[in-house]
Structures are given as C-alpha cells and as structure tokens.
Protein backbone atom coordinates (compact mmCIF):
# COMPACT_ATOMS: atom_id res chain seq x y z
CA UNK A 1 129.02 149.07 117.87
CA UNK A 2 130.08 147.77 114.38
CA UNK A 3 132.94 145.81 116.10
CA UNK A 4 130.45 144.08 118.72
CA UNK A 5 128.71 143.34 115.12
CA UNK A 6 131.42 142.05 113.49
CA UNK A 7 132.72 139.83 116.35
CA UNK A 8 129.24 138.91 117.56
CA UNK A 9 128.59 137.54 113.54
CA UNK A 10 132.03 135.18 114.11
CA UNK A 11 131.13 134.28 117.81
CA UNK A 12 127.55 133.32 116.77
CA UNK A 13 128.85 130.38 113.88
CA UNK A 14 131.59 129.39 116.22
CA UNK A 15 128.96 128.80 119.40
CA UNK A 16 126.77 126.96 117.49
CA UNK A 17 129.45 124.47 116.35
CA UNK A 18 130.30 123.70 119.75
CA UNK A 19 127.06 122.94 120.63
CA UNK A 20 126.36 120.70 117.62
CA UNK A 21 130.02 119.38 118.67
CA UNK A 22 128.20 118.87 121.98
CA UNK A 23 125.26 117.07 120.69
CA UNK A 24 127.69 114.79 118.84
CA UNK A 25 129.51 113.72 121.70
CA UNK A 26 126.27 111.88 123.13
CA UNK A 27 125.14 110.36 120.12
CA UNK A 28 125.87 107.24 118.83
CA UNK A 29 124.67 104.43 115.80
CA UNK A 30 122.05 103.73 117.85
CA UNK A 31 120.37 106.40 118.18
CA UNK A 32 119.35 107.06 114.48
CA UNK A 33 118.89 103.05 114.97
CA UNK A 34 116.02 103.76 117.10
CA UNK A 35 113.82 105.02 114.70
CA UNK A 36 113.06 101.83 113.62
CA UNK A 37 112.20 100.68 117.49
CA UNK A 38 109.17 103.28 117.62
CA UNK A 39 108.46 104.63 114.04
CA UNK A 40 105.47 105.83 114.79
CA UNK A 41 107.03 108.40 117.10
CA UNK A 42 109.52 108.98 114.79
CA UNK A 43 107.57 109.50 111.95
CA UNK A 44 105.32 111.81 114.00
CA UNK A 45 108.17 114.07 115.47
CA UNK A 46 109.82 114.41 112.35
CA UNK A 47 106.73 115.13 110.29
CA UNK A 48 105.84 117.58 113.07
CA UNK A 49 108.81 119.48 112.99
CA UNK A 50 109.88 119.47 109.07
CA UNK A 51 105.95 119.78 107.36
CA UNK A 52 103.17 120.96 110.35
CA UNK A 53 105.49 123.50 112.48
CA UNK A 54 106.40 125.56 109.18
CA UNK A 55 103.10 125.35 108.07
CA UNK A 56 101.73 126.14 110.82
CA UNK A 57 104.08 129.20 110.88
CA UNK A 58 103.16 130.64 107.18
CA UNK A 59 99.48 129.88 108.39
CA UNK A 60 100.11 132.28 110.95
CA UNK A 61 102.15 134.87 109.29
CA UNK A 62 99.14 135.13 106.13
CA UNK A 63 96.45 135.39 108.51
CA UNK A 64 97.42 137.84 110.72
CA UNK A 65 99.11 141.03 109.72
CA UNK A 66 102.61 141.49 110.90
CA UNK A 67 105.68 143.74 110.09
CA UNK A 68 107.79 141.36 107.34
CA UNK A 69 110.43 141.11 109.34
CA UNK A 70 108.79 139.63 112.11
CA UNK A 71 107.11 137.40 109.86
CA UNK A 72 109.69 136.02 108.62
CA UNK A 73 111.61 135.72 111.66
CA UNK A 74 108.87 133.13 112.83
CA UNK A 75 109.39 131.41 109.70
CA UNK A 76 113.07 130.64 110.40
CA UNK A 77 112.83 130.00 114.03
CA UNK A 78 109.85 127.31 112.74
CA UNK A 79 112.31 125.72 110.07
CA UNK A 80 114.82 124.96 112.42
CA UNK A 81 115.40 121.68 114.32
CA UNK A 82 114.97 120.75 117.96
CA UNK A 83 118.35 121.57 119.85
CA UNK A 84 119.96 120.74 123.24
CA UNK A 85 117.80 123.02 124.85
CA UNK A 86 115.00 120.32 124.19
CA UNK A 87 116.87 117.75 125.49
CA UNK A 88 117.51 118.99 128.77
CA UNK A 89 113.50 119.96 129.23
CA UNK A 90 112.24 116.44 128.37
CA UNK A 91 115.06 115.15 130.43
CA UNK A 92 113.53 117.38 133.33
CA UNK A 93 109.82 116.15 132.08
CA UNK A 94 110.88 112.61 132.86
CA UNK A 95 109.71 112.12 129.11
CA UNK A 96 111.35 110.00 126.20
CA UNK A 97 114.82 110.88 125.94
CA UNK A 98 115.75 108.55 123.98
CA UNK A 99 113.43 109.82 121.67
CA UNK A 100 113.82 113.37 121.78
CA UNK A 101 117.61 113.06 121.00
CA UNK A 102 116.77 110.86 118.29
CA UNK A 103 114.61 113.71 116.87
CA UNK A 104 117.19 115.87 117.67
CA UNK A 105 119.53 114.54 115.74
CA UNK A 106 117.83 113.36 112.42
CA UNK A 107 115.98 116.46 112.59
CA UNK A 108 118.94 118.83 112.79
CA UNK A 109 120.55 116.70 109.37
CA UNK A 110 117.37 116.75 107.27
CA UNK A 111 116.93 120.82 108.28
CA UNK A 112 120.46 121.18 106.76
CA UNK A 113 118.41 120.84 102.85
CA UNK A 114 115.29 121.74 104.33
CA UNK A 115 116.17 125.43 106.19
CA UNK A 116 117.15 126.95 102.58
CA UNK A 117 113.79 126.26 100.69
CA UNK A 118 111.46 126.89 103.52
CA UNK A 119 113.20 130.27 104.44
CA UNK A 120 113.63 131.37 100.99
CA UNK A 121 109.52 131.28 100.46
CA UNK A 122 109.22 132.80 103.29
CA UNK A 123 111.08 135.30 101.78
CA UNK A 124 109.28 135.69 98.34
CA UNK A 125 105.94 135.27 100.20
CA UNK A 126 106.55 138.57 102.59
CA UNK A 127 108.61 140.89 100.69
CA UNK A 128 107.78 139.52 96.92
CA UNK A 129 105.28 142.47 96.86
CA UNK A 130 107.94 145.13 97.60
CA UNK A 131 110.34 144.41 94.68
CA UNK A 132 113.71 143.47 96.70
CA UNK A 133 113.67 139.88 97.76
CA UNK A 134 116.56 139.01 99.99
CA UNK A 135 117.93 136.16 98.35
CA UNK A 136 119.48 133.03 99.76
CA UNK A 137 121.35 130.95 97.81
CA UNK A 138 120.27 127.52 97.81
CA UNK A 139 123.47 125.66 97.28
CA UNK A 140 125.66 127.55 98.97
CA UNK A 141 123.44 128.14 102.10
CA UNK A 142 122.77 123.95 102.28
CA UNK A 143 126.78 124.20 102.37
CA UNK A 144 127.63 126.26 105.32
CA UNK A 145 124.80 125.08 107.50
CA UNK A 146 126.33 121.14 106.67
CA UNK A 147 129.66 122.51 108.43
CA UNK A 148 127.94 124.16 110.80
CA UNK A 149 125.94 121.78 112.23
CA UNK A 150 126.55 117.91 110.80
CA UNK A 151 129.69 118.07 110.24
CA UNK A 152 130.65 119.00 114.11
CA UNK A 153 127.45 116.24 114.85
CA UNK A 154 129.86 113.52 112.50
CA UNK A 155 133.09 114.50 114.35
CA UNK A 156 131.59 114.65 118.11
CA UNK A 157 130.24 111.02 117.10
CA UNK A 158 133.47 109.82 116.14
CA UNK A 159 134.99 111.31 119.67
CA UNK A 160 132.39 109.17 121.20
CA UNK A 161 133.29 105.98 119.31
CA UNK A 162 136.61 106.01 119.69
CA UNK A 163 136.73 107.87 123.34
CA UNK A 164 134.34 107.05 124.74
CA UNK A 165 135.13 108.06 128.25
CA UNK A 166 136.02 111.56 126.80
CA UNK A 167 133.10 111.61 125.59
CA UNK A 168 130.93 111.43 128.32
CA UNK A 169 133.53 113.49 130.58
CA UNK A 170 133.36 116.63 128.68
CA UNK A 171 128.97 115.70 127.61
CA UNK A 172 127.84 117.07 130.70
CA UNK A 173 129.73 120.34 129.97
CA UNK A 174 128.88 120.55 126.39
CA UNK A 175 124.93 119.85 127.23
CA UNK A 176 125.76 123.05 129.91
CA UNK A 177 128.02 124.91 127.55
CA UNK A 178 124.99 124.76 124.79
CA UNK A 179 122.34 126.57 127.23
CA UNK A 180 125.07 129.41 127.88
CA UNK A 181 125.45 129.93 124.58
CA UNK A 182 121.57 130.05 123.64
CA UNK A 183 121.70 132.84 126.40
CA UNK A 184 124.78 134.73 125.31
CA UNK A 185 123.52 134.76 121.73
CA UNK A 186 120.19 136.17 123.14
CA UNK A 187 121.78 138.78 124.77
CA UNK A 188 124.20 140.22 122.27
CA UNK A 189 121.39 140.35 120.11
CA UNK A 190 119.47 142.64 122.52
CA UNK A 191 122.51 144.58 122.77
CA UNK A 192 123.00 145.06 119.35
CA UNK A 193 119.69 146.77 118.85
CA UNK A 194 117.80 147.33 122.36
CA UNK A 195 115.08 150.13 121.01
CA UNK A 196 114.52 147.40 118.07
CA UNK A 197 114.36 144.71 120.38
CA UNK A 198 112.09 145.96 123.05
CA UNK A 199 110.09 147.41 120.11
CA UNK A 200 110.33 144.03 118.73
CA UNK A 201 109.28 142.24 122.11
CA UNK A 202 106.04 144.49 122.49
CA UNK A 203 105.19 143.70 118.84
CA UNK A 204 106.78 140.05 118.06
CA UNK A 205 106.86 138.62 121.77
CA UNK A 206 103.20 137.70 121.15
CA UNK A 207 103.57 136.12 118.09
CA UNK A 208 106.30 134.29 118.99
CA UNK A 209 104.38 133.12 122.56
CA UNK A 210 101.47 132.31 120.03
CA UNK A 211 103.49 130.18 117.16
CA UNK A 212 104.98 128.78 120.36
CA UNK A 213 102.31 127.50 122.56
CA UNK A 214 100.90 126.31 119.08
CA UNK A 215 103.30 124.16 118.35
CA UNK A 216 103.33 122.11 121.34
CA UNK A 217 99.89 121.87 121.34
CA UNK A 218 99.61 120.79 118.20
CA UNK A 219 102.74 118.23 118.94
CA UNK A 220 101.13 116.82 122.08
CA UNK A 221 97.33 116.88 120.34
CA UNK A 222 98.80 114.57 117.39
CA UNK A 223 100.57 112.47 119.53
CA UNK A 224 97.69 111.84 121.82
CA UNK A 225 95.48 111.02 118.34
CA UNK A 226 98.59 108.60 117.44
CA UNK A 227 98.09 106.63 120.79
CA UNK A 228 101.48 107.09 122.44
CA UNK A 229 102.26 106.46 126.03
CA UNK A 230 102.33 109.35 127.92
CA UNK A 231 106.33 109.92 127.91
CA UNK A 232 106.05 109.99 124.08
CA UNK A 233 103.66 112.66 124.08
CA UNK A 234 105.45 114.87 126.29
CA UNK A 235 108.60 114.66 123.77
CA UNK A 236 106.70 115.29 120.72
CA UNK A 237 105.51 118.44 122.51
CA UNK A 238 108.80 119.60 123.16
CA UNK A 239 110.16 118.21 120.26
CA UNK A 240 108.27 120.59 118.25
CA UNK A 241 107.89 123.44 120.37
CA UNK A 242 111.62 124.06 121.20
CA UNK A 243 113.94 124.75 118.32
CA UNK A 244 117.48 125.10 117.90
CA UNK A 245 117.45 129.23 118.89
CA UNK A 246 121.43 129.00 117.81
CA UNK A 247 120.95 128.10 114.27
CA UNK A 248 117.67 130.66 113.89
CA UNK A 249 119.82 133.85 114.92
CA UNK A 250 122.45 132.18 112.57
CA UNK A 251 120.41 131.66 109.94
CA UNK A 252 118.89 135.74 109.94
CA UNK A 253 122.31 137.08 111.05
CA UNK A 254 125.17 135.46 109.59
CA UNK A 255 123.30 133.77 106.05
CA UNK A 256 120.95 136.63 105.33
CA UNK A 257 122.90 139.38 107.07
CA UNK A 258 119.33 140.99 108.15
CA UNK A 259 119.67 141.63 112.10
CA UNK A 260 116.52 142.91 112.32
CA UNK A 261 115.09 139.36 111.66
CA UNK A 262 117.41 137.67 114.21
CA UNK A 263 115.27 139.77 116.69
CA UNK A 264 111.96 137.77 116.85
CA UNK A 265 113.96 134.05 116.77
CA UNK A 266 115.75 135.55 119.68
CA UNK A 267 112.76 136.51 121.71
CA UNK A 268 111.65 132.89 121.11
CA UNK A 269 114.20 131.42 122.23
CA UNK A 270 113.90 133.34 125.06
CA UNK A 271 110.58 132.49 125.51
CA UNK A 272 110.70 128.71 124.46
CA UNK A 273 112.77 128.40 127.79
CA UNK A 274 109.87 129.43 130.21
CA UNK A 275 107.02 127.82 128.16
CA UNK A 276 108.89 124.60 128.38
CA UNK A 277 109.61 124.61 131.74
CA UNK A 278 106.50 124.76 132.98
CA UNK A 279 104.76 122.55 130.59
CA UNK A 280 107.72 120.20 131.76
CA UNK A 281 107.42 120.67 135.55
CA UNK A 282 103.44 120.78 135.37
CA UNK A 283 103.85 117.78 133.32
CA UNK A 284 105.86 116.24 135.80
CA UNK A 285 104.01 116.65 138.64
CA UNK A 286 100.89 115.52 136.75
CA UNK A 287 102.45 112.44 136.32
C-alpha cells in the first residue's frame, strides 16, 4: 500500500498538468479578451467563485458541526477553480461556453495566490483549537501550484498559437483525457483508504451534496438578480458549482500531505458529476 501511495502522490501532480496542458490547448488571447465583451458575467463568475463559494463554505463548516477534516476538505474543494469538467457540462447545457472557459481560465490563474490563504484559514479556523496547525507555506505553495497549473495553461496556449491544427487535433483528447483523470484520481483515492472513504461518504457525502447544490443555486440565483440571458445563468451555475476535483485532491494530498482530507474533495467530485448533469440535461430540455 505505501507504494500505491507513493506513486499515486507523483501520478496525481503529473495528471493534473496534462489536463491544465489540455485546457491550454483551447485557449487563446481572446478568451481572457472576452471579459471585457460581458463584464458583468465576468465579474459575477469570478466574484462567485473566488469571494461567495468559500464563504459560503466556512459559513457552512461554523454552523454545522463536522469532523475537521471534513471541514476542511470542503474548504479546499470550494477554493479551487472551475475545471474541464465544467466545460464539458455547460457545453452539454447548450449554455455560454464561451463564457465558462473564460471563467475557467482566469479563475484557475487568480486561485494560483488565492488557494494558499483561503486554505491556510481554513486551517487555523478548524484545528487552531487543538494546538497543531498543519501549516502551508504561503510562498512556496503559490509556487508549485503556478507550475502546476499556469504554467502548462501558458505552454498549451503557445501550442495553440503556433500549431494551431495540433492544437485542436489532440483538444478533443485532452478535454476526454481530463474527465479520465478526474475519475482515476477518484478512485485511487478510494483505494487508498476504502473503510475511511465509505466512512467518509456516509458522513461527508452530505455535506459535500449540500455545499454543492448550494453553490449553484446561489450561482444561478445571482445571475438571475444580475439580469443575464438565460445561457449566462446556466454557466454561472456551473461555473461555481463544479470545481477543478484534480487540483482539490492535489492540494490535501500532495501540498498538505493529509489523505484523509483528499477524501471529502474526492466524493465531490464525484458527486459534482451527477448534480451537473442533471441540472444540465433538465436545463436543457427546459429550454
């Protein structure tokens, strides 16, 4: 078992750089461009995803009363960005997706200084009271998620720029690729602790459905209140109710080197992938 471990912490960092690699390949200029075409969308999905969904996650872990690692488990999945995953569900929604991989993207750079602070009072908040504070250094944390995650976003982009038919040959696989991988890295963590994980399911699987179905409320609540057309809406739902499951187990496996906590971003990302599939076909078919 402490092989599977040791392999499964290098397989996780290397997976999610292929899918940021991925993400890369289908971005260009113009994308973070279009920010300035609907601001107001913008503004909203980023706000939603870097302030409201991590305060809406501490909200939740104060009020009720929750094992800490569970607790902060929601935290980290809620500090992460939006990821492929969310992509391919508004995509299915017949949504914005022009939007949501703007979002995507300038959400999954800003998260790079963002992840760091928000986990690491997440951390003093839930286990300040017991003494022994994981720590997470700031710096140094900021500097592995950057070439985890931008830096394969930066080279992907430059494929596409100068390769462009590359680029969208080997997209397809990479947008396919990335959902494998989401699904792989569930699994091995359920094989690397099954009693904690079905343990963790009967006790975290409802906060995570909760924090979850939260979250795209919220995100399609505010974006009715802003007035957006209806495709806009869906994609701030999904925007901020599907995050980048990858760089959460990452994040409580690889940075904090606490498996237990990679448990509850696992189960939702498991759960993420249902819940957004049906709000995206019943969306659908409502429209």
């Amino acid at each position: 078992m402490e092989m599977f471990e040791m392999g499964f912490r290098i397989i996780v960092p290397v997976g999610l750089v292929l899918v940021m690699f991925g993400m890369g390949l289908s971005l260009g200029i113009g994308d973070f461009r279009r920010v300035f075409e609907f601001p107001k969308a913008a503004l909203l999905g980023i706000g939603g995803q870097l302030l409201l969904l991590p305060a809406l996650a501490f909200a939740l872990t104060a009020v009720v009363d929750m094992p800490k690692d569970i607790a902060v488990g929601l935290i980290i999945i809620a500090a992460c960005p939006g990821g492929v995953a969310s992509n391919a569900i508004v995509y299915a929604a017949r949504a914005d997706v022009a939007l949501s991989v703007t979002l995507t993207a300038l959400n999954s750079t800003v998260t790079v200084f963002s992840i760091p602070f928000v986990v690491s009072l997440g951390l003093a908040m839930h286990f300040g009271e017991s003494g022994t504070v994981p720590e997470m250094p700031i710096l140094q944390t900021i500097s592995r998620l950057f070439s985890i995650t931008v830096l394969p976003i930066g080279i992907g982009m430059l494929v596409r720029a100068r390769w462009r038919r590359l680029a969208v040959a080997l997209g397809e696989s990479f947008r396919i690729t990335s959902i494998v991988i989401l699904i792989v890295i569930v699994i091995g963590v359920i094989g690397m602790q099954l009693d904690t994980f079905i343990a963790g399911l009967r006790y975290s699987g409802p906060f995570a459905l909760l924090l979850n179905l939260l979250a795209m409320g919220m995100g399609y609540g505010l974006a009715q209140l802003a007035k957006l057309n209806h495709a806009q809406q869906l994609t701030i739902a999904i925007e901020i109710g599907l995050q980048n499951g990858t760089l959460a187990v990452l994040v409580a496996l690889t940075l904090l080197q606490m498996k237990e906590m990679a448990v509850t971003p696992s189960i939702y990302a498991a759960l993420m992938l249902v819940t957004g599939g049906l709000f995206a076909w019943f969306m659908s078919r409502k429209s």
